[in-house]
C-alpha atoms as a PDB file:
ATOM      1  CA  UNK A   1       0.000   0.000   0.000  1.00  0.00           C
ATOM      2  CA  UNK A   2       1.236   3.647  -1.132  1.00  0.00           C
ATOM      3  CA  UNK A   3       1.222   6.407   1.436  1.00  0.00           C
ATOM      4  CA  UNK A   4       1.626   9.894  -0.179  1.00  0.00           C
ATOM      5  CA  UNK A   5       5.227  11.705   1.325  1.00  0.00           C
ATOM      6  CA  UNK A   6       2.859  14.248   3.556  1.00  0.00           C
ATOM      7  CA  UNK A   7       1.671  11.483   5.448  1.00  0.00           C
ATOM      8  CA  UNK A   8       5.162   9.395   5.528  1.00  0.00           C
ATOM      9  CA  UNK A   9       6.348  13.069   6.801  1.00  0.00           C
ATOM     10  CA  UNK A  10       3.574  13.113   9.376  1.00  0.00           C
ATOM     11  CA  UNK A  11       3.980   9.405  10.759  1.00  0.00           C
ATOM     12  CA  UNK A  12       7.916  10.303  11.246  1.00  0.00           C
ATOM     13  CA  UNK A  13       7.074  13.393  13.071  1.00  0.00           C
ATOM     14  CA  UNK A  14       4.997  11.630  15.305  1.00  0.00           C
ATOM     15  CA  UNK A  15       7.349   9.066  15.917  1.00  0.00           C
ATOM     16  CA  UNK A  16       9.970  11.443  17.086  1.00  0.00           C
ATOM     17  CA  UNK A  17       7.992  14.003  19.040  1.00  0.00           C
ATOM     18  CA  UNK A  18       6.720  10.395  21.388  1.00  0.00           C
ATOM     19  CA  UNK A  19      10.562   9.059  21.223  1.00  0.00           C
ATOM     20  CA  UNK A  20      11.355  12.574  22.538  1.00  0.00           C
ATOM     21  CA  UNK A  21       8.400  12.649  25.330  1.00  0.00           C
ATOM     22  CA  UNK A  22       9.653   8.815  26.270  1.00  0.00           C
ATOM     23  CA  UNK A  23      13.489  10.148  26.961  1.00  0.00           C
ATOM     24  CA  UNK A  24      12.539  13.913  27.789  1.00  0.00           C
ATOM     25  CA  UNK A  25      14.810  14.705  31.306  1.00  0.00           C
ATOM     26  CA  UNK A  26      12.391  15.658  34.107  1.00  0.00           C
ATOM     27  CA  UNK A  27      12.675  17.284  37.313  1.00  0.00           C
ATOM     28  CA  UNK A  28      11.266  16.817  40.800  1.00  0.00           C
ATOM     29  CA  UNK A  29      11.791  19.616  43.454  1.00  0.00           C
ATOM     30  CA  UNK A  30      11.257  18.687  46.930  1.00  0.00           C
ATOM     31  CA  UNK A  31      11.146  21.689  49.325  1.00  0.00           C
ATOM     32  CA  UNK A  32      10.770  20.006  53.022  1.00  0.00           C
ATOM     33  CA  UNK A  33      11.331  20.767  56.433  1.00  0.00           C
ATOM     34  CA  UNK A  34      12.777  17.860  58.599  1.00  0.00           C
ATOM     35  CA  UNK A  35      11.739  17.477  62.439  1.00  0.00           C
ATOM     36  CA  UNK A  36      15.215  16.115  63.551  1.00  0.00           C
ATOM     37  CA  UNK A  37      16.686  14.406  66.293  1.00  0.00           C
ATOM     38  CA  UNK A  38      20.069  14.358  67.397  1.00  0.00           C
ATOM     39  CA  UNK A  39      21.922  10.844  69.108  1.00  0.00           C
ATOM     40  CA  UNK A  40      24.721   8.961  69.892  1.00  0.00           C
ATOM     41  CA  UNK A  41      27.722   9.705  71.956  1.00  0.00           C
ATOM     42  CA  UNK A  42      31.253  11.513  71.819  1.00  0.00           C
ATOM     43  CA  UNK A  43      34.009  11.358  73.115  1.00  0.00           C
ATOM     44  CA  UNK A  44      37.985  12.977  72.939  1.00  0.00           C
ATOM     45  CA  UNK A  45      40.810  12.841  74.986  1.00  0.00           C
ATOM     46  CA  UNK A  46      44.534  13.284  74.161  1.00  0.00           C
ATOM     47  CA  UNK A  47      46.159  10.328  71.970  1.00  0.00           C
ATOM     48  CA  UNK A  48      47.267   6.984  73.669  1.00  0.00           C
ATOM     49  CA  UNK A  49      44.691   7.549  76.483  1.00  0.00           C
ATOM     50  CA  UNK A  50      41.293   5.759  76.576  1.00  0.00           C
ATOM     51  CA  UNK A  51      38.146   7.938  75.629  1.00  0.00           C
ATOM     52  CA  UNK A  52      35.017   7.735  77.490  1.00  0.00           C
ATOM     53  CA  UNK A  53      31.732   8.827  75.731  1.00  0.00           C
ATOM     54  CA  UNK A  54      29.187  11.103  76.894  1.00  0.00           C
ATOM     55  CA  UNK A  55      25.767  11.020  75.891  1.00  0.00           C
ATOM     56  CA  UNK A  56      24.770  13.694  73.322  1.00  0.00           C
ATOM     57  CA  UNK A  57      20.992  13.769  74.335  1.00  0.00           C
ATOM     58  CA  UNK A  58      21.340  12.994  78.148  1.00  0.00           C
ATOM     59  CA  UNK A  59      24.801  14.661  79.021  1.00  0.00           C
ATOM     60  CA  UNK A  60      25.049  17.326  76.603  1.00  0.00           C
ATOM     61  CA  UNK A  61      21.499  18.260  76.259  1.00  0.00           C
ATOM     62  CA  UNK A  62      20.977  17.755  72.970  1.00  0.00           C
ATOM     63  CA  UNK A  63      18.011  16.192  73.017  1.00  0.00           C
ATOM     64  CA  UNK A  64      15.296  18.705  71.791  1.00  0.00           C
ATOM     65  CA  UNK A  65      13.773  18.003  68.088  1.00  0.00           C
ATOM     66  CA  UNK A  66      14.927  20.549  65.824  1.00  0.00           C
ATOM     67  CA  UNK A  67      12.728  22.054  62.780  1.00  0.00           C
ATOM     68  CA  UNK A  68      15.031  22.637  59.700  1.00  0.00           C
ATOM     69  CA  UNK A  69      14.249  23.342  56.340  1.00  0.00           C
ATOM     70  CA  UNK A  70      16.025  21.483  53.478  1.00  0.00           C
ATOM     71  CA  UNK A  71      15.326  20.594  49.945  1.00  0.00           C
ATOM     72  CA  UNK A  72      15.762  17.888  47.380  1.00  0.00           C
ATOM     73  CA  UNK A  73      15.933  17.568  43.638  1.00  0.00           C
ATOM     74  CA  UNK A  74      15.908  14.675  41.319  1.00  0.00           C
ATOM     75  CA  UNK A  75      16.481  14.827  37.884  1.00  0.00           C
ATOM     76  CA  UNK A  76      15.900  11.982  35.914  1.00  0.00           C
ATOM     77  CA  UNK A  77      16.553  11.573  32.118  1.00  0.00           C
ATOM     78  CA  UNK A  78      17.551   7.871  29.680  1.00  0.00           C
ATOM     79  CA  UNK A  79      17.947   5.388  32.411  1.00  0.00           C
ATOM     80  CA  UNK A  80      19.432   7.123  35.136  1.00  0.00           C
ATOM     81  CA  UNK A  81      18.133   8.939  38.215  1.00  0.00           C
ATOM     82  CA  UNK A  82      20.610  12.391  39.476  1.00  0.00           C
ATOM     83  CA  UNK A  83      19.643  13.650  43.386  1.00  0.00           C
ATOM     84  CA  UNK A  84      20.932  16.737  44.763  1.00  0.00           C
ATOM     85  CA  UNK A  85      20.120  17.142  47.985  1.00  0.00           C
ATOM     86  CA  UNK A  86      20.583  19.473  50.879  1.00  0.00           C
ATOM     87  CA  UNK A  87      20.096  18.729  54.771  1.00  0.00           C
ATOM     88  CA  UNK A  88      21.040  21.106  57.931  1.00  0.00           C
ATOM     89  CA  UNK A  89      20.448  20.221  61.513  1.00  0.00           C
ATOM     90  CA  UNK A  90      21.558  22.154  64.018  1.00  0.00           C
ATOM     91  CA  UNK A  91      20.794  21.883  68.260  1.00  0.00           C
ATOM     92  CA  UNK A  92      21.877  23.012  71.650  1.00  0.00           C
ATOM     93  CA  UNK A  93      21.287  22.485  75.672  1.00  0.00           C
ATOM     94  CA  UNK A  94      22.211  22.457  78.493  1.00  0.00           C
ATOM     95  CA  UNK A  95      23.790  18.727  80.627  1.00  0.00           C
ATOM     96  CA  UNK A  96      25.793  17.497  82.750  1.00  0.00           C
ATOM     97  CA  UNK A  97      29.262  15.535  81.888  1.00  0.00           C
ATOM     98  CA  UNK A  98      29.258  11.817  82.340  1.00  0.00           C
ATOM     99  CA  UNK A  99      32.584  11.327  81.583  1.00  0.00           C
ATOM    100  CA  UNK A 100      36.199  13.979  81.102  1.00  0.00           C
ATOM    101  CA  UNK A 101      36.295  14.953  77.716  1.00  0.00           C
ATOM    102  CA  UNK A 102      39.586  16.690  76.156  1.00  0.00           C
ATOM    103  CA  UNK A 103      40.525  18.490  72.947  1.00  0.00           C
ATOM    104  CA  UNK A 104      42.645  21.400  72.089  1.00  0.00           C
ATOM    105  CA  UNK A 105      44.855  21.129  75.293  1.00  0.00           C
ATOM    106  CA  UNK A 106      41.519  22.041  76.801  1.00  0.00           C
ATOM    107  CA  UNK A 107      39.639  19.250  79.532  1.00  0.00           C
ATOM    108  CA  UNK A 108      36.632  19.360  81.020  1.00  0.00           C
ATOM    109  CA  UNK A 109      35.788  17.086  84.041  1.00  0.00           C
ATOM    110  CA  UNK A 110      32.937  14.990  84.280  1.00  0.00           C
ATOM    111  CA  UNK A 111      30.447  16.146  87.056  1.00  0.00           C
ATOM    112  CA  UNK A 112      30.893  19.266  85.176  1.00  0.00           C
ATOM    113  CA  UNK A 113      27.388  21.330  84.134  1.00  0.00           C
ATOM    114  CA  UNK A 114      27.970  22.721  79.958  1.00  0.00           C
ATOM    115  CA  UNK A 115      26.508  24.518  77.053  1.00  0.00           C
ATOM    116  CA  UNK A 116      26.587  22.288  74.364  1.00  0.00           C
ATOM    117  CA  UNK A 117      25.748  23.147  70.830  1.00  0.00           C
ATOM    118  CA  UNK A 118      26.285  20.712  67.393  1.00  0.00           C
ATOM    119  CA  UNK A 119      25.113  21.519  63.389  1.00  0.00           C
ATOM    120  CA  UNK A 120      25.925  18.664  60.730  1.00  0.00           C
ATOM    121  CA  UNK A 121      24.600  19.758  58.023  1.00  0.00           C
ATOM    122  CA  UNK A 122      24.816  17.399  55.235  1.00  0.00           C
ATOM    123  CA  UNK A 123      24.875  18.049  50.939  1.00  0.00           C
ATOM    124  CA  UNK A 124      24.543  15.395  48.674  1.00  0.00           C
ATOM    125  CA  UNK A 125      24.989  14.336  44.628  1.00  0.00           C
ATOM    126  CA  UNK A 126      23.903  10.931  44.182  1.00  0.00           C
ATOM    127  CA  UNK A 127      23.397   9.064  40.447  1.00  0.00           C
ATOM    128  CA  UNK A 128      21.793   5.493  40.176  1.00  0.00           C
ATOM    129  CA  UNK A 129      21.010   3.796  37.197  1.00  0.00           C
ATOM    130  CA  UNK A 130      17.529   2.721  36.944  1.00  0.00           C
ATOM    131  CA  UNK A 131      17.648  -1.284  35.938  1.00  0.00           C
ATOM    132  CA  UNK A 132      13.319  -1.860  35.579  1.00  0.00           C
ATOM    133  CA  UNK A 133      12.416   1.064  32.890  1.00  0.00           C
ATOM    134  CA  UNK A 134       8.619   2.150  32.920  1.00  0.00           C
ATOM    135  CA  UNK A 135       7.002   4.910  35.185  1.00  0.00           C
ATOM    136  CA  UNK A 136       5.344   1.583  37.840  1.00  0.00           C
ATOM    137  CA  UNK A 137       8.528   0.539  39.508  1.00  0.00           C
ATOM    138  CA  UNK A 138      12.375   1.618  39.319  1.00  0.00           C
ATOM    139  CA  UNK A 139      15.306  -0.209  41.013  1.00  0.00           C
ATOM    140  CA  UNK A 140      18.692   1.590  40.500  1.00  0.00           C
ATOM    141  CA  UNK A 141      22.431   1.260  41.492  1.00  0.00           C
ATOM    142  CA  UNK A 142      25.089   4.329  41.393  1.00  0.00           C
ATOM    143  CA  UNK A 143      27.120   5.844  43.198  1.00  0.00           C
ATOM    144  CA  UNK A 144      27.669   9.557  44.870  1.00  0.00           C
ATOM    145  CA  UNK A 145      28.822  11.612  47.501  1.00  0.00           C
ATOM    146  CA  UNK A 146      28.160  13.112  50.668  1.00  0.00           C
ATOM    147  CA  UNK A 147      29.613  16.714  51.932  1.00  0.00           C
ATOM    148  CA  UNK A 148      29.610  16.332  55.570  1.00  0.00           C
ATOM    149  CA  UNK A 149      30.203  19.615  58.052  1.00  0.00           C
ATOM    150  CA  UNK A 150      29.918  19.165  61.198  1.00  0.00           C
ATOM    151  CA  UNK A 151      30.782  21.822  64.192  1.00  0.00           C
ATOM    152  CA  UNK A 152      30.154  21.314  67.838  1.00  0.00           C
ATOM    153  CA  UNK A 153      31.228  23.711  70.777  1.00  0.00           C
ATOM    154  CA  UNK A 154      30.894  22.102  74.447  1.00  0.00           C
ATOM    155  CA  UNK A 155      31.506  24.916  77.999  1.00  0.00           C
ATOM    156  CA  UNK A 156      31.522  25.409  81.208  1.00  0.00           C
ATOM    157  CA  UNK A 157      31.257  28.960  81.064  1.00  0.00           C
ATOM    158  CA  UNK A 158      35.355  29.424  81.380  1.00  0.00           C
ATOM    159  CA  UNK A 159      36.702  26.836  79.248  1.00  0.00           C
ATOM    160  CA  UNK A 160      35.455  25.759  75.679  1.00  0.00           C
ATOM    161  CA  UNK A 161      36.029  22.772  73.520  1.00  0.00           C
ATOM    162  CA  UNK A 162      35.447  23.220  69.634  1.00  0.00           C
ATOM    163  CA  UNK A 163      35.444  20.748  67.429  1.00  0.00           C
ATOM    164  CA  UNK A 164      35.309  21.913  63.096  1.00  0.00           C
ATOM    165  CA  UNK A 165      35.438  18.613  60.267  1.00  0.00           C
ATOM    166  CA  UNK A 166      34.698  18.969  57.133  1.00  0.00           C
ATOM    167  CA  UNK A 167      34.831  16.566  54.046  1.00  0.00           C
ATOM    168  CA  UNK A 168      33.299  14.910  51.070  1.00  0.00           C
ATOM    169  CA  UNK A 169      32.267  10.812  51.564  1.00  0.00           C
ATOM    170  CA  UNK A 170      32.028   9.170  48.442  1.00  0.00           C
ATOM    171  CA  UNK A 171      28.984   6.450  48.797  1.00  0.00           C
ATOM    172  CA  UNK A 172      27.788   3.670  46.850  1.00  0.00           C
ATOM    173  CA  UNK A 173      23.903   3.970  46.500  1.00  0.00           C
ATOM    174  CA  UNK A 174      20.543   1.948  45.533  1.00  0.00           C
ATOM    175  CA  UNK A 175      17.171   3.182  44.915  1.00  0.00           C
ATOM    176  CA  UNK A 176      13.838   1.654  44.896  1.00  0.00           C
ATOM    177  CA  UNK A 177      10.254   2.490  44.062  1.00  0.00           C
ATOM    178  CA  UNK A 178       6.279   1.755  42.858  1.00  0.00           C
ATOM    179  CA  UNK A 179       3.603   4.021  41.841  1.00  0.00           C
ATOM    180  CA  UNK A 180      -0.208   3.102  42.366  1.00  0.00           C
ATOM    181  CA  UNK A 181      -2.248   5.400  40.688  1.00  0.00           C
ATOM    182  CA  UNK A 182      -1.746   8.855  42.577  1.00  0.00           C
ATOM    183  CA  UNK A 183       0.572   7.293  45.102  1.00  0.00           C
ATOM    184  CA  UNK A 184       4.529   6.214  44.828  1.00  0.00           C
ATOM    185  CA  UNK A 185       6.754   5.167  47.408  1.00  0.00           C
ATOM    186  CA  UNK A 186      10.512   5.604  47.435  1.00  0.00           C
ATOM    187  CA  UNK A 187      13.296   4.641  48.856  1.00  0.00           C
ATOM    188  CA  UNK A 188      16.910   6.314  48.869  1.00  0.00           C
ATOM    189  CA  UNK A 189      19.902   4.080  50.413  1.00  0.00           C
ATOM    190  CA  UNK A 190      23.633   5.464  50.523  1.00  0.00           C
ATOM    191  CA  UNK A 191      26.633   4.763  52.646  1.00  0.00           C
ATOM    192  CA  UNK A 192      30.320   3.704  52.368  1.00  0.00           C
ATOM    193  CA  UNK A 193      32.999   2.204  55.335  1.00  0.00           C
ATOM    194  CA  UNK A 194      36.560   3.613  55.137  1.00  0.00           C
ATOM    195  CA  UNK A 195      39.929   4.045  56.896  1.00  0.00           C
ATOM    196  CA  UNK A 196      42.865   6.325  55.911  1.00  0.00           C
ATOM    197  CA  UNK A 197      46.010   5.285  57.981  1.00  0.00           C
ATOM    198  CA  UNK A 198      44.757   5.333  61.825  1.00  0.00           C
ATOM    199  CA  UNK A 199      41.374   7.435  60.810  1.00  0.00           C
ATOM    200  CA  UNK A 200      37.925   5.268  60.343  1.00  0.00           C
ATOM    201  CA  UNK A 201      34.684   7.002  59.203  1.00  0.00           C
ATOM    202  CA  UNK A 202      31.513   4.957  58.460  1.00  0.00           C
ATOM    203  CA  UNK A 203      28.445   6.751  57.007  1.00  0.00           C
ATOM    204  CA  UNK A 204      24.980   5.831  56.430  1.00  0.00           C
ATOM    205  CA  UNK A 205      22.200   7.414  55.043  1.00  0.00           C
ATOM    206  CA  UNK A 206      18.299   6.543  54.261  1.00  0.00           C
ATOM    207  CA  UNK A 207      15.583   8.345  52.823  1.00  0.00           C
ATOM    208  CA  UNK A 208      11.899   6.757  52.543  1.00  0.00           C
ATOM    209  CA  UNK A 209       9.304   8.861  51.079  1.00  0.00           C
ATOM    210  CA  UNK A 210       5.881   8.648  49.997  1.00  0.00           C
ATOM    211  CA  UNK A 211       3.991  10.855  48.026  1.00  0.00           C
ATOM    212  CA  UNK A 212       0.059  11.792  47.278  1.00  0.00           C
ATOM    213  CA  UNK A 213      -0.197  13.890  43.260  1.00  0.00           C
ATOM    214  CA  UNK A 214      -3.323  16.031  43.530  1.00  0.00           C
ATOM    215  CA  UNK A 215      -2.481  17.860  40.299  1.00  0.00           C
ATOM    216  CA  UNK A 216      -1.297  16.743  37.018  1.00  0.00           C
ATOM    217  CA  UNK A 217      -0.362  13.026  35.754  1.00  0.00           C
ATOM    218  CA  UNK A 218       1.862  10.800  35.477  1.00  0.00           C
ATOM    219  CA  UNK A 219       2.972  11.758  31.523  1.00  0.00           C
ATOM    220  CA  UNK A 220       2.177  15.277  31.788  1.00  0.00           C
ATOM    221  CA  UNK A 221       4.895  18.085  32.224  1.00  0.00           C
ATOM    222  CA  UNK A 222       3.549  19.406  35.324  1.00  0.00           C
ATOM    223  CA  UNK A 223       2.577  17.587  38.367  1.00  0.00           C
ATOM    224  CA  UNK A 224       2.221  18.652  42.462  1.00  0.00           C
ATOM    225  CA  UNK A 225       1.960  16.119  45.520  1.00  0.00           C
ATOM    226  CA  UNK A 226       1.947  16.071  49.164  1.00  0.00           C
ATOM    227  CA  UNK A 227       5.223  15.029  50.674  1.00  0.00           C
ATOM    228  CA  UNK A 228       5.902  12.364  54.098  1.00  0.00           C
ATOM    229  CA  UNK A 229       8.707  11.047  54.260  1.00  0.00           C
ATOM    230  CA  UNK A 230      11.648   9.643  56.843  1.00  0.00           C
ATOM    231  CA  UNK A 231      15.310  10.171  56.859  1.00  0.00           C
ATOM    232  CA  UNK A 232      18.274   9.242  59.397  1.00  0.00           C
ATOM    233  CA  UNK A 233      21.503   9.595  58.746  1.00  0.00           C
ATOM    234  CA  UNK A 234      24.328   7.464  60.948  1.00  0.00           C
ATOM    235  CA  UNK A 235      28.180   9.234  61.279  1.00  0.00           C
ATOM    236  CA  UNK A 236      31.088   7.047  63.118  1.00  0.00           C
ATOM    237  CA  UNK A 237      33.942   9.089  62.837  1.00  0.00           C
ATOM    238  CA  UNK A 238      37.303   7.973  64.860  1.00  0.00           C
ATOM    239  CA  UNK A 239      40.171  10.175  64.115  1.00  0.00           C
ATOM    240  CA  UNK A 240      43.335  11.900  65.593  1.00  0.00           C
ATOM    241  CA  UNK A 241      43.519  15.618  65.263  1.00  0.00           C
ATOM    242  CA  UNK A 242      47.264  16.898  66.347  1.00  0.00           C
ATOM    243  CA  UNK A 243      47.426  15.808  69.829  1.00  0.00           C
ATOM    244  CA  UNK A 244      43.569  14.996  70.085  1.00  0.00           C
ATOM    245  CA  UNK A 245      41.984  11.680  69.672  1.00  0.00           C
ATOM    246  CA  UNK A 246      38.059  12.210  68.741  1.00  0.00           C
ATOM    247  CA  UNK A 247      35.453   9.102  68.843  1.00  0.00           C
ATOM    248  CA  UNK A 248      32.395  10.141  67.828  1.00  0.00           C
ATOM    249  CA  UNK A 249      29.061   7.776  67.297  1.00  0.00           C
ATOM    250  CA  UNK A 250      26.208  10.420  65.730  1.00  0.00           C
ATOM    251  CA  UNK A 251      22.622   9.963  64.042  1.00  0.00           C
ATOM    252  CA  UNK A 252      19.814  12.482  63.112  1.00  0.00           C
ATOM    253  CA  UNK A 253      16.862  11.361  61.901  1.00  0.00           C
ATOM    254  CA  UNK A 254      13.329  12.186  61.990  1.00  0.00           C
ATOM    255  CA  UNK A 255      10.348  12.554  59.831  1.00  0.00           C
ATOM    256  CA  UNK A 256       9.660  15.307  57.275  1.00  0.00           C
ATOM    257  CA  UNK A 257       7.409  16.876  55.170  1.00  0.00           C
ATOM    258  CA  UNK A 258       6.919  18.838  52.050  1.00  0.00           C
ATOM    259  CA  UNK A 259       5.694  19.059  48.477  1.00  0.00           C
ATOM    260  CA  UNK A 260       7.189  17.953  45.248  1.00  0.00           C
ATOM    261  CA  UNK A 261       6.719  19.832  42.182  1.00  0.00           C
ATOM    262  CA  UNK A 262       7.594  17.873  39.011  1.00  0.00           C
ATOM    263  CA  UNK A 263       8.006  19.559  35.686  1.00  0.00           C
END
């Protein structure tokens, strides 16, 4: 059967302009505010001693929730999934030492009533390729990184500990997730084990969300839905500064909410 060259011309166009909607990038923006919790324990003392750990939550009195607003993005395009992602937490109290705790050339004795105040805030750039295509389910491996800075200041009033670290932590990562109709559910898995000469870090970090669309659908350009979703994120960080030997055993997590914006 003969088709006149319009219509040839026509069928091709077609063909392209759904090829192009099928591998069109798109982009999800995730404003949210986090209600996190600080825990764990640290502890420093000069190197070649032994380092008792106080508390954060019962001897630093750290253990208020803390409201912080954050944000996420994932842009998604061919078979792979991009996630840039920004978290701050921040808290502070008033406790009572459990245990000495040194750093600087500066000690504090346990028995001793402090200030405390720590703020990890947390970037990240994490790529997974998707391994299930279709809009239903995805299941994706990648990799990434972390930028992890965290500050803490512990006093009595007259003497005052400070302790400043700063560094990228490059992750292996895995994502998962179904749709039903209006509704998907997500998660968001990264984390990595290391150890540079005497120094060990281990860092783990999960994100489950789940998400309502009231407006738009799932092939159209523009879609809005309701946000819920839980993240914690676990630090272990064991290092030698100078004279200072720091052991520190951290997590914030907490539930958060938001909306997502899709274009």
């Amino acid at each position: 059967m003969l088709t006149s060259p319009k219509l040839r011309s026509s069928s091709c166009l077609a063909l392209l302009a759904l090829l192009g909607a099928c591998s069109a990038p798109r982009l999800e923006v995730m404003p949210r505010v986090q209600q996190a919790k600080l825990g764990g324990t640290i502890g420093a003392s000069t190197t070649g001693m032994s380092i008792p750990d106080n508390d954060v939550s019962s001897d630093l009195g750290l253990g208020q929730t803390s409201s912080e607003f954050g944000g996420r993005a994932d842009l998604s395009f061919a078979a792979g999934t991009w996630t840039f992602a920004y978290a701050p937490a921040s808290f502070s109290g008033s406790g009572t030492l459990n245990a000495d705790i040194t750093n600087g050339g500066v000690t504090i004795p346990a028995g001793t009533a402090v200030d405390s105040s720590v703020k990890m805030d947390i970037g990240s750039v994490l790529w997974t390729h998707d391994f299930i295509p279709g809009d239903n389910f995805e299941l994706g491996l990648g990799v990434g990184a972390h930028l992890l800075d965290f500050k803490g200041t512990i006093t009595d009033g007259t003497n005052t500990l400070k302790f400043d670290q700063s560094a990228p932590v490059p992750v292996l990562a895995a994502r998962a997730g179904a749709a039903f109709g209006p509704f998907d559910v997500s998660a968001l898995l990264s984390g990595m084990q290391f150890k540079t000469g005497s120094d060990e870090a281990t860092f783990f970090d999960a994100d489950v969300m789940g998400r309502w669309r009231f407006l738009g659908g799932v092939d159209g350009r523009l879609a809005a839905s309701l946000m819920l979703g839980w993240r914690k994120t676990d630090v272990k960080l064991d290092y030698t500064d100078g004279a200072d030997h720091v052991n520190a055993d951290l997590n914030v997590s907490g539930i958060y909410y938001g909306l997502s914006i899709g274009f």
